[in-house]
Protein backbone atom coordinates (compact mmCIF):
# COMPACT_ATOMS: atom_id res chain seq x y z
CA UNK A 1 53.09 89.55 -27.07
CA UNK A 2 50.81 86.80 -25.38
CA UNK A 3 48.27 88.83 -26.15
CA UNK A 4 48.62 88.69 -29.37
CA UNK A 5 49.57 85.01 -29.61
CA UNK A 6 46.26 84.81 -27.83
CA UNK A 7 44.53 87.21 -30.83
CA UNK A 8 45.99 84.63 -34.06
CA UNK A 9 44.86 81.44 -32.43
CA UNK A 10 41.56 83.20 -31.91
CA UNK A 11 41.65 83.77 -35.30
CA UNK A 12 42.69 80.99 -36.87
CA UNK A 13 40.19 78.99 -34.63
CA UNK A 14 37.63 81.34 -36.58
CA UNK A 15 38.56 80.66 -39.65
CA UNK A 16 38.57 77.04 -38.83
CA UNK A 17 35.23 77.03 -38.42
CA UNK A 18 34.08 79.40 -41.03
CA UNK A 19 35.81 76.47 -43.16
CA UNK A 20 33.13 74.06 -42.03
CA UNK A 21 30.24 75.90 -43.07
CA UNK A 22 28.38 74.20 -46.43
CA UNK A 23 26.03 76.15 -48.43
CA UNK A 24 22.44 74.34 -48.81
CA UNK A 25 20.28 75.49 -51.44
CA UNK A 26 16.42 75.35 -50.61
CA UNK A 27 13.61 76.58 -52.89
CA UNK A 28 10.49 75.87 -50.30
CA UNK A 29 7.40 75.02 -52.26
CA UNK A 30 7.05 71.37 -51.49
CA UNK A 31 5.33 70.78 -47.98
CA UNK A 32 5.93 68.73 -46.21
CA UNK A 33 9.67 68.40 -47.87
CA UNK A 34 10.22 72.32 -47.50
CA UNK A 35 8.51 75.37 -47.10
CA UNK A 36 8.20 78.46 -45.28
CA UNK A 37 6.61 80.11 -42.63
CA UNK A 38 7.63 83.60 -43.70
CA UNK A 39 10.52 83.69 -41.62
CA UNK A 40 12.63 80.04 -42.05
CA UNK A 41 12.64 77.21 -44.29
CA UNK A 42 11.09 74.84 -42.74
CA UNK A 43 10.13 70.79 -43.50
CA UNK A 44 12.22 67.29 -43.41
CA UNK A 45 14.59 68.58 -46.10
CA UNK A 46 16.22 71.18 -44.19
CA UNK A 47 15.93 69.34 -40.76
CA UNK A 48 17.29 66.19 -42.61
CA UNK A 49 20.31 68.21 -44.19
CA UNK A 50 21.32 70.26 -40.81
CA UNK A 51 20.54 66.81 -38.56
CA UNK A 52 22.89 64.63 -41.58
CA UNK A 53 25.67 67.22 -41.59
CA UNK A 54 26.05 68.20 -38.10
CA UNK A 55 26.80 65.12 -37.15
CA UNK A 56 29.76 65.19 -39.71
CA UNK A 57 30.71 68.04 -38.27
CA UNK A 58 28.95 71.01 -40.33
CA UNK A 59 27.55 73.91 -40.11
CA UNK A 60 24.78 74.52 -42.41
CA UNK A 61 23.77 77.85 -43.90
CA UNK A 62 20.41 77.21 -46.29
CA UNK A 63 20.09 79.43 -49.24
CA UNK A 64 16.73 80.17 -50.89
CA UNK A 65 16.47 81.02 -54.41
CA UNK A 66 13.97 82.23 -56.96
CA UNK A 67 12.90 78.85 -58.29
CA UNK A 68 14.38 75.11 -58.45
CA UNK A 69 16.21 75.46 -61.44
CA UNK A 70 18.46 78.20 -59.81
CA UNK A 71 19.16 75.91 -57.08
CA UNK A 72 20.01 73.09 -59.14
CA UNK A 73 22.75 75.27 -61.37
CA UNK A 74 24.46 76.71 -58.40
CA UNK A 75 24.52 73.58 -57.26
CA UNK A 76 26.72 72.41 -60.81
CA UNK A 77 28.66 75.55 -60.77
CA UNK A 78 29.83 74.36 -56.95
CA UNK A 79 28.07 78.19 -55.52
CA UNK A 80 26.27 75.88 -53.17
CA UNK A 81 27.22 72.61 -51.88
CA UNK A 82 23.85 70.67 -51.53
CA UNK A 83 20.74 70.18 -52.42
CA UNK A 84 17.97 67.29 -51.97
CA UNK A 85 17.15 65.82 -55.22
CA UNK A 86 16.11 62.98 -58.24
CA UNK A 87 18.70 61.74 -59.79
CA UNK A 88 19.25 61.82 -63.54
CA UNK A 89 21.46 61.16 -65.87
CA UNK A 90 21.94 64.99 -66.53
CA UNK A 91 22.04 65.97 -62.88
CA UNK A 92 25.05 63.17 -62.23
CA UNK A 93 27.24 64.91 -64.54
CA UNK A 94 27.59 67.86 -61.94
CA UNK A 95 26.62 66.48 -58.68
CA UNK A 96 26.93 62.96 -56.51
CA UNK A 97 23.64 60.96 -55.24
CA UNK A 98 24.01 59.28 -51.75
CA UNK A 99 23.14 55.42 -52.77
CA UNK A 100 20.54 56.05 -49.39
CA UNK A 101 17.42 57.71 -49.97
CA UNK A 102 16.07 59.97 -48.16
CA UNK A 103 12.47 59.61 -48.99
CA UNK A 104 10.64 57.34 -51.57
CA UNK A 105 8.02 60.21 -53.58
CA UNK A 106 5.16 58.70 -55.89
CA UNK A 107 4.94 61.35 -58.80
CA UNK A 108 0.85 62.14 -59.54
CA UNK A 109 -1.05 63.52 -61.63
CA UNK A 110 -3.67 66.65 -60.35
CA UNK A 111 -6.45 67.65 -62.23
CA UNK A 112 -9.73 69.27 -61.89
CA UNK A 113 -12.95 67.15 -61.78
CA UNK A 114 -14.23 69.98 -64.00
CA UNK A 115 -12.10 69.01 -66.63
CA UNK A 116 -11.48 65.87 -66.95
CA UNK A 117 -8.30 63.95 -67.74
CA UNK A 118 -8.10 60.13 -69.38
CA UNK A 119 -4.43 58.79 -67.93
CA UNK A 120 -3.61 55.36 -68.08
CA UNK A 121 -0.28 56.01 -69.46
CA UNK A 122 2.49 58.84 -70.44
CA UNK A 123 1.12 59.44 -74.36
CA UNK A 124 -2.53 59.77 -72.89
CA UNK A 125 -0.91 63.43 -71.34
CA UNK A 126 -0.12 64.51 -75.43
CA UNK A 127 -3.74 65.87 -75.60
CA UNK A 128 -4.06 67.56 -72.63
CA UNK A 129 -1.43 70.93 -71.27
CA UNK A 130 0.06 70.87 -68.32
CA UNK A 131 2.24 73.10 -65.95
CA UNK A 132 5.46 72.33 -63.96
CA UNK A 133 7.96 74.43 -61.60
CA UNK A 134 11.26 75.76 -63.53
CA UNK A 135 13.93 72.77 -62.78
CA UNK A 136 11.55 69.99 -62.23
CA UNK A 137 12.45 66.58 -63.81
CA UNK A 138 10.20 63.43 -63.53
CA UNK A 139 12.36 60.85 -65.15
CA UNK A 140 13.60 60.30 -68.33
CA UNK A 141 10.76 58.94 -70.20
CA UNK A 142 8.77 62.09 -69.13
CA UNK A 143 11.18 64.56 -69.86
CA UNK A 144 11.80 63.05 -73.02
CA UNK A 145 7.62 63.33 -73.55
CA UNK A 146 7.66 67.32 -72.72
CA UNK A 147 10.51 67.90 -74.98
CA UNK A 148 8.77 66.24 -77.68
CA UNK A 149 5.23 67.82 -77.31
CA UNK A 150 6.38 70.68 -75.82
CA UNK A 151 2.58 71.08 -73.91
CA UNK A 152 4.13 71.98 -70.58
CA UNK A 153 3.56 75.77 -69.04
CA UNK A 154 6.82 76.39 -66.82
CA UNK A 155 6.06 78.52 -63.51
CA UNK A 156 8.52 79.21 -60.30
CA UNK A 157 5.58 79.50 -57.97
CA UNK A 158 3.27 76.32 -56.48
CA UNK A 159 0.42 79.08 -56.04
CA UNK A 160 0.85 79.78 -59.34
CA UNK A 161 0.54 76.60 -61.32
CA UNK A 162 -2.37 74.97 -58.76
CA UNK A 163 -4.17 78.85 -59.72
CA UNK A 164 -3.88 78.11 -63.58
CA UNK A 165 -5.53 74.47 -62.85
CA UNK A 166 -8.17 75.97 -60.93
CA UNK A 167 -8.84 78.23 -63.26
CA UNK A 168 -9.16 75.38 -66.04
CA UNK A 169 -5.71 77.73 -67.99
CA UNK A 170 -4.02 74.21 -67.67
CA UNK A 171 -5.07 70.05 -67.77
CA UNK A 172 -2.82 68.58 -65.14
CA UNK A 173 -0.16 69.29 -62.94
CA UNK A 174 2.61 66.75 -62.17
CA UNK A 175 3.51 66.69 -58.76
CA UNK A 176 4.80 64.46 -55.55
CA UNK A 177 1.48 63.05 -54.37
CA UNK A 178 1.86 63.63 -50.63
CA UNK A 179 3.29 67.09 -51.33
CA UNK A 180 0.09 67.79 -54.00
CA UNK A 181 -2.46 66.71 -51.06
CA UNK A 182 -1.34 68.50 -48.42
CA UNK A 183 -0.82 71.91 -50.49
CA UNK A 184 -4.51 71.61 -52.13
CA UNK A 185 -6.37 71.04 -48.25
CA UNK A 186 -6.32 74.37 -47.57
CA UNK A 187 -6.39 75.95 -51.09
CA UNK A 188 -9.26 78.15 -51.57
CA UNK A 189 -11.10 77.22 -54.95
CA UNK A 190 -9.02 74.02 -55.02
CA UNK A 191 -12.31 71.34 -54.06
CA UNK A 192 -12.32 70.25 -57.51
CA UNK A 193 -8.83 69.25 -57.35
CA UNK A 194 -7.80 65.74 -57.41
CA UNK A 195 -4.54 63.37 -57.84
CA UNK A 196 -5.57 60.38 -60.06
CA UNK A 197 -5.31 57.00 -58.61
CA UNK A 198 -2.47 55.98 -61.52
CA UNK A 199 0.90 57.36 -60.70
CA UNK A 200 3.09 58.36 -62.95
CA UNK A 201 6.04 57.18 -61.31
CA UNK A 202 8.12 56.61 -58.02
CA UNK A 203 10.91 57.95 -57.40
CA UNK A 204 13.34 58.33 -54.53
CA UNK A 205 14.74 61.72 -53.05
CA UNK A 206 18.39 61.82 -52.44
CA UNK A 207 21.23 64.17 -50.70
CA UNK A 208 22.75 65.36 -53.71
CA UNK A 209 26.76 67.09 -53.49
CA UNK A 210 28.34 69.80 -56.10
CA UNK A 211 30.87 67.66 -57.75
CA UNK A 212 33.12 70.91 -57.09
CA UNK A 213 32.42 70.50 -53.02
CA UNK A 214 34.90 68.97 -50.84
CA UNK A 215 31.56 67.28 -49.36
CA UNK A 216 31.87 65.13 -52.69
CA UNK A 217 34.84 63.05 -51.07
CA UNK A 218 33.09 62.74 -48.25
CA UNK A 219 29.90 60.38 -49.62
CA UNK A 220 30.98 57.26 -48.09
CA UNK A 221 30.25 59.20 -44.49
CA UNK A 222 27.39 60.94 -45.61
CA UNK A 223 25.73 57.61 -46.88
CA UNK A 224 26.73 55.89 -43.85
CA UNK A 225 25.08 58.73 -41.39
CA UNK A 226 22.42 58.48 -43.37
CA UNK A 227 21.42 54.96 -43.14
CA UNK A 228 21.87 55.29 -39.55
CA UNK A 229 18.67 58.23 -39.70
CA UNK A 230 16.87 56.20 -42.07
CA UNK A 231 17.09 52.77 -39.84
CA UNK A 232 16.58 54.40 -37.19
CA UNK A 233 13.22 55.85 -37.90
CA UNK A 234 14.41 59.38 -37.40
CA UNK A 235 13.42 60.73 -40.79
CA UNK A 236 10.19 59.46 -40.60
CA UNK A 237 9.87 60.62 -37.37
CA UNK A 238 11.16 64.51 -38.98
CA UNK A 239 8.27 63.85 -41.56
CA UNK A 240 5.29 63.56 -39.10
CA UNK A 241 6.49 66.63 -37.48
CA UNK A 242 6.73 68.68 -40.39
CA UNK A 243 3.16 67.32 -41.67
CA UNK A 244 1.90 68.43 -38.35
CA UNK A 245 3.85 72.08 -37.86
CA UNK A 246 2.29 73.01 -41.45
CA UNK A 247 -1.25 71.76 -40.94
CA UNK A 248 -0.83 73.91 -37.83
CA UNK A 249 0.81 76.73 -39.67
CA UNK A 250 -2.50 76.86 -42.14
CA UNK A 251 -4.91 76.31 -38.81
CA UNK A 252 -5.86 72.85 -39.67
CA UNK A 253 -6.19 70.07 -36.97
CA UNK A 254 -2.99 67.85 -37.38
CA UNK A 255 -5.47 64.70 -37.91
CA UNK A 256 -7.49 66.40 -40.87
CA UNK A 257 -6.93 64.40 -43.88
């Protein structure tokens, strides 16, 4: 009989546990933020999400899907609990935005010296056609622009879309600047590829909750924990090192710029 006592609180001890887990949702594209190495996501986005929510007591499983836009509707459905995000208007309705950010991003424009592109502001872009991953949102007066002209090629792969500028297929392609620079250094074909000194905008990435989560009571802590990584200078800290790990990854020197 004490045996089996012993057994159930094993087992409810288990499932304890098991009840901590939170599903992350990754799609790993977006050095240094997230990407791969072939084996694990890597970059501050996952370190940032399994550092934030370990501390609150978490376990974190990451899930990788076939482009953002999958990540961002399993995210509304409540199939995963979090992902790192903008916020919009549209996104709100489904998930919560920590009031800290994690990360402010300036949003650029790439283009090939080959072809060259006049930008000085968001009409300029009607003349010109330009690609974007599926789920990607640059603020409301932009998404507003591509729904109007409807001049935007949609692709789930990074490769993909800097190939079709290369290639002259496409005029621009919208992207975080840092993230743009560091993918393009070791490109082949990509010399000709440039971010133009105008952004486009800045924006600020967030930890973003399913609505449908139990995390989603929980934002007061999250925000809290987070502020304390932020002040602290541990997320910039997480950046560097993932800058550095995927310059290594791609046999660059760290300090090559």
């Amino acid at each position: 009989m004490r045996r089996v006592f012993g057994l159930l609180l094993a087992l409810v001890a288990n499932s304890a546990m098991a009840a901590e887990k939170i599903r992350y949702c990754d799609y790993p594209v977006y050095p240094p933020i997230s990407w791969s190495d072939g084996k694990q996501v890597r970059g501050l986005a996952p370190s940032v999400v399994k550092s934030l929510f370990g501390r609150l007591g978490y376990e974190v499983e990451i899930i990788v899907l076939g482009n953002w836009k999958r990540c961002l509707l399993d995210a509304a459905e409540g199939r995963v609990d979090v992902v790192l995000a903008y916020s919009t208007a549209q996104r709100e309705q489904s998930m919560v935005f920590s009031t800290v950010p994690v990360l402010r991003e300036e949003v650029a424009l790439f283009v090939n010296r080959q072809r060259p592109v006049t930008f000085e502001r968001l009409e300029d872009l009607a003349n010109y056609r330009g690609g974007l991953l599926f789920g990607e949102s640059y603020g409301v007066d932009f998404d507003r622009f591509v729904a109007q002209h409807q001049n935007i090629e949609w692709v789930s792969d990074s490769r993909q879309n800097f190939g079709k500028l290369i290639r002259g297929r496409i005029d621009f392609i919208t992207s975080e600047r840092r993230t743009g620079e560091l993918y393009v250094e070791n490109l082949p074909g990509a010399q000709d590829i440039v971010a133009l000194p105008t952004s486009l905008s800045v924006d600020y990435l967030r930890v973003a909750v399913s609505r449908k989560s139990p995390l989603a009571s929980r934002m007061p802590d999250i925000d809290a924990q987070l502020k304390r990584m932020v002040d602290s200078g541990e997320v910039d800290r997480l950046l560097n090192e993932s800058e550095v790990t995927y310059r290594d990854m791609i046999n660059l020197p760290a300090d090559t710029q």
